[in-house]
N, C-alpha and C. Protein backbone atom coordinates (compact mmCIF):
# COMPACT_ATOMS: atom_id res chain seq x y z
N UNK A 1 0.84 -1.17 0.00
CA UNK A 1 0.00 0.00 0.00
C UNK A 1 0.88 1.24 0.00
N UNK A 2 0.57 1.90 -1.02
CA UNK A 2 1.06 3.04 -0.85
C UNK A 2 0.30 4.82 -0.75
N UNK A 3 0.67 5.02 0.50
CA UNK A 3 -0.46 6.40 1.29
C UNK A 3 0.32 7.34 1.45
N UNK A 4 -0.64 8.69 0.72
CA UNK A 4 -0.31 10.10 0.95
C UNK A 4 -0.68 10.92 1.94
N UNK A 5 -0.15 11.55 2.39
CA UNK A 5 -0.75 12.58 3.66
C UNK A 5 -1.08 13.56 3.16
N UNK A 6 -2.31 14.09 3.39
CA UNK A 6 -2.07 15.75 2.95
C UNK A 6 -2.50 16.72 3.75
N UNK A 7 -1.85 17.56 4.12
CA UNK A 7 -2.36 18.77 5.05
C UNK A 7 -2.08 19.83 4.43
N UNK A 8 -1.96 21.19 5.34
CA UNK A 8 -1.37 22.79 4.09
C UNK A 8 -0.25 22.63 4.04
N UNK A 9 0.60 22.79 4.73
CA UNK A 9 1.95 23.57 4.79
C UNK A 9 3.03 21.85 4.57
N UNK A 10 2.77 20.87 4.92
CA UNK A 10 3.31 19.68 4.79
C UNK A 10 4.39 20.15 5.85
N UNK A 11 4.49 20.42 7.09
CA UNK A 11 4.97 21.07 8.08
C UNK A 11 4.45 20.04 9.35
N UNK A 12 3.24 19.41 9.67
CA UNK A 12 3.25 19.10 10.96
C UNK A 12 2.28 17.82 10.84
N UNK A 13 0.83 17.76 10.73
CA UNK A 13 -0.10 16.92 10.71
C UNK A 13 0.55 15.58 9.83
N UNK A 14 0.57 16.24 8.25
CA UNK A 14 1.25 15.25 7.00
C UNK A 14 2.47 15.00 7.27
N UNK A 15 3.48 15.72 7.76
CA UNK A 15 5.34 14.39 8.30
C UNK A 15 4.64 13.89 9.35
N UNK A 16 4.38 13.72 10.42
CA UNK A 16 3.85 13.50 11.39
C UNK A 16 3.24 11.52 10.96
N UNK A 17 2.18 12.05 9.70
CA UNK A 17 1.54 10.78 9.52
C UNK A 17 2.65 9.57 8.11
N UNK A 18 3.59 10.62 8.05
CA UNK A 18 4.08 9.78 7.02
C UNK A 18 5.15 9.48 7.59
N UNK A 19 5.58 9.84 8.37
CA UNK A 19 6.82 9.34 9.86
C UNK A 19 7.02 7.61 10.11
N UNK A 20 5.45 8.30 11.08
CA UNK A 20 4.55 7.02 12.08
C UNK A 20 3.68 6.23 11.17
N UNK A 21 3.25 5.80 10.25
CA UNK A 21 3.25 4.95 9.17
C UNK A 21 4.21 4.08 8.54
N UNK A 22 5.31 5.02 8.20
CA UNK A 22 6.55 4.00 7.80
C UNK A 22 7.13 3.62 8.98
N UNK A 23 6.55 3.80 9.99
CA UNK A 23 7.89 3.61 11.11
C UNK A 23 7.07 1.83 11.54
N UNK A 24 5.34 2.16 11.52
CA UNK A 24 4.77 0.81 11.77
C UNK A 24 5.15 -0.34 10.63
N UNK A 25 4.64 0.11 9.67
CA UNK A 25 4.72 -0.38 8.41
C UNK A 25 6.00 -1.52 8.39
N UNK A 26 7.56 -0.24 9.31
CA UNK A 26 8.58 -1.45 9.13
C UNK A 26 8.68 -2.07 10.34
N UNK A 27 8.35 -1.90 11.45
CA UNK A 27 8.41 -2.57 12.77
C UNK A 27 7.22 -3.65 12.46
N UNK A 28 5.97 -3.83 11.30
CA UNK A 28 5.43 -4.80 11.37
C UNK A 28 5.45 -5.99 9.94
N UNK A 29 6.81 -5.49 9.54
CA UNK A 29 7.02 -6.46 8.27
C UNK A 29 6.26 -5.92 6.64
N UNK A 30 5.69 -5.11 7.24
CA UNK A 30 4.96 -5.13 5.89
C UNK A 30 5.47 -4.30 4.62
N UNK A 31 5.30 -5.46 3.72
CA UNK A 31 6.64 -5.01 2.75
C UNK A 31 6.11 -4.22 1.46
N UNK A 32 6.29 -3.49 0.99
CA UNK A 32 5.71 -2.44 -0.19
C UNK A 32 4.86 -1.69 0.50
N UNK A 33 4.49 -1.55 2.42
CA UNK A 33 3.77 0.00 2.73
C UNK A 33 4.79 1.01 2.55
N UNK A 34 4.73 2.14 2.12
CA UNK A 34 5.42 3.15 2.11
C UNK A 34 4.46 4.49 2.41
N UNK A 35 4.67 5.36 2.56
CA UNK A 35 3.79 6.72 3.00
C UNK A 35 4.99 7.71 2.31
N UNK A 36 4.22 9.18 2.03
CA UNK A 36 4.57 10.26 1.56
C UNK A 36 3.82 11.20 2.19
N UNK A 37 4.45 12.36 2.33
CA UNK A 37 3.44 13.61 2.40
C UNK A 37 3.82 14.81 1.69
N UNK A 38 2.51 15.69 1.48
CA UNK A 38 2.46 16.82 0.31
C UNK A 38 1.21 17.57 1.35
N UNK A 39 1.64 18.99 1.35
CA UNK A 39 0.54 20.05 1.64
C UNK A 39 0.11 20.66 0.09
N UNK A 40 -1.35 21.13 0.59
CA UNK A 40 -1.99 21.80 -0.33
C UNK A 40 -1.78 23.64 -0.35
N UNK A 41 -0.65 24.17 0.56
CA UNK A 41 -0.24 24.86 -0.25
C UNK A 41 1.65 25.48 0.50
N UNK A 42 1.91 23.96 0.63
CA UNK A 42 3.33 23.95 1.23
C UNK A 42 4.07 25.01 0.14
N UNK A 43 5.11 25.25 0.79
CA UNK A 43 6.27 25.86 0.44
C UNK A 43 7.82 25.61 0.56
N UNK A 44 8.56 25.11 -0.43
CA UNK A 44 9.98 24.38 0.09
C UNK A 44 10.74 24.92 0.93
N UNK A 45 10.81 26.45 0.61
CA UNK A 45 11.98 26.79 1.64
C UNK A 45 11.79 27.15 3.26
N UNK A 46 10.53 26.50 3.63
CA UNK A 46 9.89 26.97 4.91
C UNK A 46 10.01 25.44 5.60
N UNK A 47 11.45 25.75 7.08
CA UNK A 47 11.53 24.62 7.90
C UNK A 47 10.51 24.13 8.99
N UNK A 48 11.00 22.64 8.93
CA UNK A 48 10.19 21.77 9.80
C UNK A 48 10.18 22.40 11.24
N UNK A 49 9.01 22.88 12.09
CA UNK A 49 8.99 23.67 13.16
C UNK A 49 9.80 22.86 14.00
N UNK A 50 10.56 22.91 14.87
CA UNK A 50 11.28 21.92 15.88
C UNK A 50 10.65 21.10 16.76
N UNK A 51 9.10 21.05 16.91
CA UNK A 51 8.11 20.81 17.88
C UNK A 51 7.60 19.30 16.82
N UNK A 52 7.42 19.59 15.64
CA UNK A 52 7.25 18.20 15.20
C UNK A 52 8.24 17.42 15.13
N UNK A 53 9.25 17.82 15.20
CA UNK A 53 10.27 16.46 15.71
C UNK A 53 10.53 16.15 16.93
N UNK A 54 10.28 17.03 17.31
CA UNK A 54 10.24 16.02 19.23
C UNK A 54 8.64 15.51 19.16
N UNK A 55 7.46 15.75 18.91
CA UNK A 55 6.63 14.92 19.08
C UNK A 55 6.68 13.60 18.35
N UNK A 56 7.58 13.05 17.32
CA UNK A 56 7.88 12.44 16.86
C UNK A 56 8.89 11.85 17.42
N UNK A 57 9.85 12.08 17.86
CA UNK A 57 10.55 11.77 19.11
C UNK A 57 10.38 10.88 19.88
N UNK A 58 9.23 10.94 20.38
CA UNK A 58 8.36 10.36 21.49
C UNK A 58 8.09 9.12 21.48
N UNK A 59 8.33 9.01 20.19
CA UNK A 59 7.99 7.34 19.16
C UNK A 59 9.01 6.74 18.82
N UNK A 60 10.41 7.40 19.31
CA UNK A 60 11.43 6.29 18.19
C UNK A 60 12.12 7.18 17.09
N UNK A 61 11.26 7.99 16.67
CA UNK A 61 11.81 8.72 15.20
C UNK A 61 12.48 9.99 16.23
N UNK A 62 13.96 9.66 15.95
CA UNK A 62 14.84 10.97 16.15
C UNK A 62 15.34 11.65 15.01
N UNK A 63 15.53 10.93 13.68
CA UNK A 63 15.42 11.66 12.60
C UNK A 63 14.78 11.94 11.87
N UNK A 64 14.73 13.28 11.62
CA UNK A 64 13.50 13.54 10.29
C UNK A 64 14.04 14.52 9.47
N UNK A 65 14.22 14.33 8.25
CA UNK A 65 14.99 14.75 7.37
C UNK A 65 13.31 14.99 6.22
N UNK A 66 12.95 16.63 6.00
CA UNK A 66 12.33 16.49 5.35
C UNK A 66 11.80 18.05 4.78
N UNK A 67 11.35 17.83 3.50
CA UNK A 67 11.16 19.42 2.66
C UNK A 67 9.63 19.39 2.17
N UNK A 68 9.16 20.30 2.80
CA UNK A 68 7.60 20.33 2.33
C UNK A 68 7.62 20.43 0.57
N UNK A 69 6.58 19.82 0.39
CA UNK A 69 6.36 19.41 -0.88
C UNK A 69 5.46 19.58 -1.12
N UNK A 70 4.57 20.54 -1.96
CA UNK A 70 2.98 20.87 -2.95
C UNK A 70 2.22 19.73 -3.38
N UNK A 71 1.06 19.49 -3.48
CA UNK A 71 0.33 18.70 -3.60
C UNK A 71 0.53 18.30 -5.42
N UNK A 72 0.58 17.38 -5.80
CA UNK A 72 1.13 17.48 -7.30
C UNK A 72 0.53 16.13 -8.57
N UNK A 73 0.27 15.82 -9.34
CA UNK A 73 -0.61 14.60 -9.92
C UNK A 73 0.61 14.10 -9.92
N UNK A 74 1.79 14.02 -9.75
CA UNK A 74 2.59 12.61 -9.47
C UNK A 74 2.09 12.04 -8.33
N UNK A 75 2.29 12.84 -6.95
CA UNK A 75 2.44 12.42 -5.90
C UNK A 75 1.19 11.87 -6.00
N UNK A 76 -0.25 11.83 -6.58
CA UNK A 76 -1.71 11.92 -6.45
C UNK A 76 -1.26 10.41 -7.40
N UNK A 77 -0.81 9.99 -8.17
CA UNK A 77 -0.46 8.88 -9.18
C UNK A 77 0.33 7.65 -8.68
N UNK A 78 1.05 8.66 -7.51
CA UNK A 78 1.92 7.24 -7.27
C UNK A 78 1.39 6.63 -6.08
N UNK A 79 -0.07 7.07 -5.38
CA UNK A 79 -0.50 6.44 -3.89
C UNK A 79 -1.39 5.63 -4.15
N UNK A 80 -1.71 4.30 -3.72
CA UNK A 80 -2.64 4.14 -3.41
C UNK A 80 -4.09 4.37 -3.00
N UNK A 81 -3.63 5.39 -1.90
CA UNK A 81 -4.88 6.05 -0.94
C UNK A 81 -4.32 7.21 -0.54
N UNK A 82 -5.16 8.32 -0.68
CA UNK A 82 -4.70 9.28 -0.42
C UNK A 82 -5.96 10.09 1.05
N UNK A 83 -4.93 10.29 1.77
CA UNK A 83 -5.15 10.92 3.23
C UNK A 83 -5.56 12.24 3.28
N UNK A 84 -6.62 13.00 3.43
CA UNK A 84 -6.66 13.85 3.99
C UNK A 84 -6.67 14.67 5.36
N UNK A 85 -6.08 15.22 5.96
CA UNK A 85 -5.70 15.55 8.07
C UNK A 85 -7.27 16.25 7.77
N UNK A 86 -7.47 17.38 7.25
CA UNK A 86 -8.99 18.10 7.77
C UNK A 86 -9.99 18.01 5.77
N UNK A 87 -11.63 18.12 6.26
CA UNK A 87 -11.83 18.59 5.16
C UNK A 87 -11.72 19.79 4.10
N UNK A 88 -11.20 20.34 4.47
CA UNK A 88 -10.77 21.76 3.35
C UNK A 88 -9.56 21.10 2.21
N UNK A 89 -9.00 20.07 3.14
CA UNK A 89 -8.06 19.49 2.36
C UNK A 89 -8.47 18.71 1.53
N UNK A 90 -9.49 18.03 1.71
CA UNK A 90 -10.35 16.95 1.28
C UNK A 90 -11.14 17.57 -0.32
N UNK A 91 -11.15 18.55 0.23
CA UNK A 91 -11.89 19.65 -1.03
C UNK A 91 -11.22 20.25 -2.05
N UNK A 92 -10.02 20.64 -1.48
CA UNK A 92 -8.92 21.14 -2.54
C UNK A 92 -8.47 19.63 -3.42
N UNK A 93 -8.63 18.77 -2.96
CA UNK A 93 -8.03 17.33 -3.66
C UNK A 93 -9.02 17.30 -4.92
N UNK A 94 -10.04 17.00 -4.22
CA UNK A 94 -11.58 16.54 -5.11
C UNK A 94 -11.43 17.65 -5.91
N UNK A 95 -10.81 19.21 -5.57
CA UNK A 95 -11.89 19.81 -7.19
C UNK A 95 -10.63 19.73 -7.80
N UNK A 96 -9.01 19.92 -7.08
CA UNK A 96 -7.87 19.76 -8.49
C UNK A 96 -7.85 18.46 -8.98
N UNK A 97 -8.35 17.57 -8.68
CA UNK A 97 -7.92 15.76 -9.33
C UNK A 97 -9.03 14.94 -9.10
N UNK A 98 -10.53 15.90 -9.71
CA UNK A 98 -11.90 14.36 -9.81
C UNK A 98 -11.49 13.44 -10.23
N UNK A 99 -10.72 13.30 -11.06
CA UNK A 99 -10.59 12.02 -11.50
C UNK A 99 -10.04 10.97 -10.58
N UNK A 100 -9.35 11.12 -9.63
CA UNK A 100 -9.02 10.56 -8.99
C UNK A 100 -9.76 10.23 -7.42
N UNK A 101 -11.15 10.56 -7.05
CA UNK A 101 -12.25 11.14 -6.09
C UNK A 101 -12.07 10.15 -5.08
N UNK A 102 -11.85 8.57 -5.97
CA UNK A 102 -11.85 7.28 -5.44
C UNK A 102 -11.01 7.09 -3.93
N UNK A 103 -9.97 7.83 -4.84
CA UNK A 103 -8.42 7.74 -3.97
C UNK A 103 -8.61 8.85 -2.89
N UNK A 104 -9.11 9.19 -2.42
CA UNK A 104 -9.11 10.42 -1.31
C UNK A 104 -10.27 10.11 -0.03
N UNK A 105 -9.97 10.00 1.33
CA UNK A 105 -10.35 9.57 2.20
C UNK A 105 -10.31 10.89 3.19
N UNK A 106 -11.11 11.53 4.34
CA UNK A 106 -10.83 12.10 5.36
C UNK A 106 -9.93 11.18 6.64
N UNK A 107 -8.76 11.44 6.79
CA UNK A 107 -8.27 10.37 7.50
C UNK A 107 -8.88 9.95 8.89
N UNK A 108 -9.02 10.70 10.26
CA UNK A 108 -9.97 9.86 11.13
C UNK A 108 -11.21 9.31 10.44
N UNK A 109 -11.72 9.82 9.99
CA UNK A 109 -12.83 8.76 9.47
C UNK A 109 -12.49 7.89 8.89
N UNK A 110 -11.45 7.51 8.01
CA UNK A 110 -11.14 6.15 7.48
C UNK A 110 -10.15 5.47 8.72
N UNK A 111 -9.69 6.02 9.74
CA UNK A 111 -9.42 5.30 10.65
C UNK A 111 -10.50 4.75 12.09
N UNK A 112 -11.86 5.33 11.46
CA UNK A 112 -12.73 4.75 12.54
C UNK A 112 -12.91 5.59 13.73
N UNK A 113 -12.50 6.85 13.42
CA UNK A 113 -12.12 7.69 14.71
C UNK A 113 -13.32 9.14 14.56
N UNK A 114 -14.28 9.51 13.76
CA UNK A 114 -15.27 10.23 13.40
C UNK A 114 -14.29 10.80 12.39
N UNK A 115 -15.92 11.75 11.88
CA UNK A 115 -15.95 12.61 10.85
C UNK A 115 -15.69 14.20 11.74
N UNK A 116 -14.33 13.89 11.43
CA UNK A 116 -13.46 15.11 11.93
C UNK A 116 -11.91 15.53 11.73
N UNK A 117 -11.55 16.40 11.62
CA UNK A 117 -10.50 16.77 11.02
C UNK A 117 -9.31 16.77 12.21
N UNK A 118 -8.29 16.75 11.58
CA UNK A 118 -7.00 16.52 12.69
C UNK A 118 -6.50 18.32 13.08
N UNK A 119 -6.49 18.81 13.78
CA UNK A 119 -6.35 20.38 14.22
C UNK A 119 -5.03 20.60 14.02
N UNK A 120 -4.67 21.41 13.13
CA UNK A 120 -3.28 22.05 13.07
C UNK A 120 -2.52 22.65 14.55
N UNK A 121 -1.87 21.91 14.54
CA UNK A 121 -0.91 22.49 15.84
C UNK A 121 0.17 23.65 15.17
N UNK A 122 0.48 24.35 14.09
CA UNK A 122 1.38 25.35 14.28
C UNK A 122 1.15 26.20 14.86
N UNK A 123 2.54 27.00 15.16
CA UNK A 123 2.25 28.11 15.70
C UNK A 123 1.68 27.67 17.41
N UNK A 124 1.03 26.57 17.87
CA UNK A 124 0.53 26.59 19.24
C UNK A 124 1.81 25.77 19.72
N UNK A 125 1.77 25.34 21.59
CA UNK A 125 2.06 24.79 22.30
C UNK A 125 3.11 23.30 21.91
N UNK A 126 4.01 23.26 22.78
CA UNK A 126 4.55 21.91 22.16
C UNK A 126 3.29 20.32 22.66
N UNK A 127 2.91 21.13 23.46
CA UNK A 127 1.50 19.80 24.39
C UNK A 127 0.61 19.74 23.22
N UNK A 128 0.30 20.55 22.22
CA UNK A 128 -0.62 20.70 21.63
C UNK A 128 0.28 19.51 20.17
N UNK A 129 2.03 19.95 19.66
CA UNK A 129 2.22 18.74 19.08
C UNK A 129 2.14 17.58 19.25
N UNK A 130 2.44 17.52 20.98
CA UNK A 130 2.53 15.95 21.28
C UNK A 130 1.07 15.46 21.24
N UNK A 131 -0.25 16.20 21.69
CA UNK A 131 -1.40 15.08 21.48
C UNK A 131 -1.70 15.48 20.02
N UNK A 132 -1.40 16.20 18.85
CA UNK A 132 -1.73 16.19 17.92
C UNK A 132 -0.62 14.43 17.52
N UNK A 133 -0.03 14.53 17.64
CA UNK A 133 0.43 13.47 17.04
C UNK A 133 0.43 11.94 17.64
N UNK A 134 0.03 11.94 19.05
CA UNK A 134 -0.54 11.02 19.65
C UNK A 134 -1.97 10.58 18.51
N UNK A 135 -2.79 11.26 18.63
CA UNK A 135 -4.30 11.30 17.91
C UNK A 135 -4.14 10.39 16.55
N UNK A 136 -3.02 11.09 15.75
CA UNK A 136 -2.33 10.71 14.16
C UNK A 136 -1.71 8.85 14.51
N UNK A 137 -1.15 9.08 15.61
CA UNK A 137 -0.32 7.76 15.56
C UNK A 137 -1.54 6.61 16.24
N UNK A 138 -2.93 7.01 16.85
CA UNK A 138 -3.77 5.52 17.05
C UNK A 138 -4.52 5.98 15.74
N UNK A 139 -4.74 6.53 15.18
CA UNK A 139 -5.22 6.94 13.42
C UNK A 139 -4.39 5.73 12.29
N UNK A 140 -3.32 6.17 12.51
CA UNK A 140 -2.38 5.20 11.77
C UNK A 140 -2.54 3.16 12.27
N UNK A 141 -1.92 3.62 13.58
CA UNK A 141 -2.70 1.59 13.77
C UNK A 141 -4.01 1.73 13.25
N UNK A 142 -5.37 2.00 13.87
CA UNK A 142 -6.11 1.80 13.16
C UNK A 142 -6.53 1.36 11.73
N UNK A 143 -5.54 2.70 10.98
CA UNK A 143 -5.71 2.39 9.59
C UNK A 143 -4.98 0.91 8.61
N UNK A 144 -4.19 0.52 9.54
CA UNK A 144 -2.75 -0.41 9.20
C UNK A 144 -3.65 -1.48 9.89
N UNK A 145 -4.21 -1.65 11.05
CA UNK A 145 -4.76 -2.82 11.24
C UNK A 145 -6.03 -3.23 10.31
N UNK A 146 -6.78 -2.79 9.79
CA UNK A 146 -8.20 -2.22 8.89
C UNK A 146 -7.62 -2.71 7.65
N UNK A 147 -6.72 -2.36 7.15
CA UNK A 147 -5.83 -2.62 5.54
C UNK A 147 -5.07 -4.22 5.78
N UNK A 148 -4.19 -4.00 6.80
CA UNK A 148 -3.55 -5.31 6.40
C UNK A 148 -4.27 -6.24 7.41
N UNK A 149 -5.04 -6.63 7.91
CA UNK A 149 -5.89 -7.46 8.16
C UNK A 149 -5.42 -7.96 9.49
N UNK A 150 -4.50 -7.18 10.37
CA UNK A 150 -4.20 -7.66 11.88
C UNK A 150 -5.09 -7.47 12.70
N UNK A 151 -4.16 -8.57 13.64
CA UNK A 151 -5.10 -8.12 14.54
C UNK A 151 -4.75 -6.81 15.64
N UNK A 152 -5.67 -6.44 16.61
CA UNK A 152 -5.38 -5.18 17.27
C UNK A 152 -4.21 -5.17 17.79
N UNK A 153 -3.65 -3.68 17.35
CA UNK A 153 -1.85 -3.50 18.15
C UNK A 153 -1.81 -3.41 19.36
N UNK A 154 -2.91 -2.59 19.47
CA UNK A 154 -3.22 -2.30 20.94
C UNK A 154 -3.30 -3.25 22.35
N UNK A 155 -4.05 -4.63 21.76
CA UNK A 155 -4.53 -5.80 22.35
C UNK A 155 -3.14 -6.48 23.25
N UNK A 156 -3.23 -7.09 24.49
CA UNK A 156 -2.17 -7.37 24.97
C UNK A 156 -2.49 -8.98 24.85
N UNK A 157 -1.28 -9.83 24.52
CA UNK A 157 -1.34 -11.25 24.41
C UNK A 157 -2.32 -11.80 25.74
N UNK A 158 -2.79 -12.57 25.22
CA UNK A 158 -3.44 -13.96 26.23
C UNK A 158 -2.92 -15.02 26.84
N UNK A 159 -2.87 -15.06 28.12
CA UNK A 159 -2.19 -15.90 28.86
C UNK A 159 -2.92 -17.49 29.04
């Protein structure tokens, strides 16, 4: 499977989910998941705030090496499924690439979590990255258990 993130700035919500995706993806064997992310109206020369890498941190990922990237019909060509963090994003997808309508999901809702958007943490609190990305990372099991057919991560073995 291969999944796109998309938020604005490709700054916090979208690395965030394309981090903690590949990071499950390889801690659970599964071979050809890969993740990407693209904002809908990122900008390259604008750095990763320092707050999404320590909430990322938190998980294992001490490196993050990464350049916001524009939403683009490659990146829209080469995913599988494509993620949206809130609906505005969801909207900018659908009217630049109908053709592609199939491929575009609100992400808590395709992780089972409501019809609701993931809240941009820039600019706020580092508490505000860490449960923004807490929220993203049971979003992600969810979505990884739902697709590849496991069972719950969450679940603790039976004695």
């Amino acid at each position: 499977m291969k999944a796109l993130f998309v938020c604005t700035g490709n700054l916090c919500r979208s690395v965030m989910a394309e981090y903690l995706f590949n990071l499950e993806a390889r801690r659970l064997h599964l071979k050809d998941w890969r993740a990407r992310s693209c904002g809908t109206a990122a900008q390259p020369y604008i750095h990763l705030p320092s707050d999404t890498s320590k909430a990322l941190a938190v998980y294992g990922i001490r490196h993050v090496e990464h350049k916001p990237a524009l939403v683009n019909a490659n990146l829209i060509g080469w995913a599988d499924i494509v993620f949206a963090m809130a609906s505005n994003h969801l909207a900018v997808l659908e009217s630049l690439y109908p053709d592609d309508r199939q491929k575009f999901h609100l992400f808590l809702e395709q992780a089972g979590l409501g019809k609701a958007d993931v809240q941009d943490p820039m600019g706020q609190a580092p508490e505000i990255y860490a449960k923004c990305c807490a929220l993203i990372k049971k979003g992600i099991q969810e979505i990884i258990e739902k697709n590849a057919k496991l069972p719950k991560l969450t679940e603790k073995p039976r004695s």
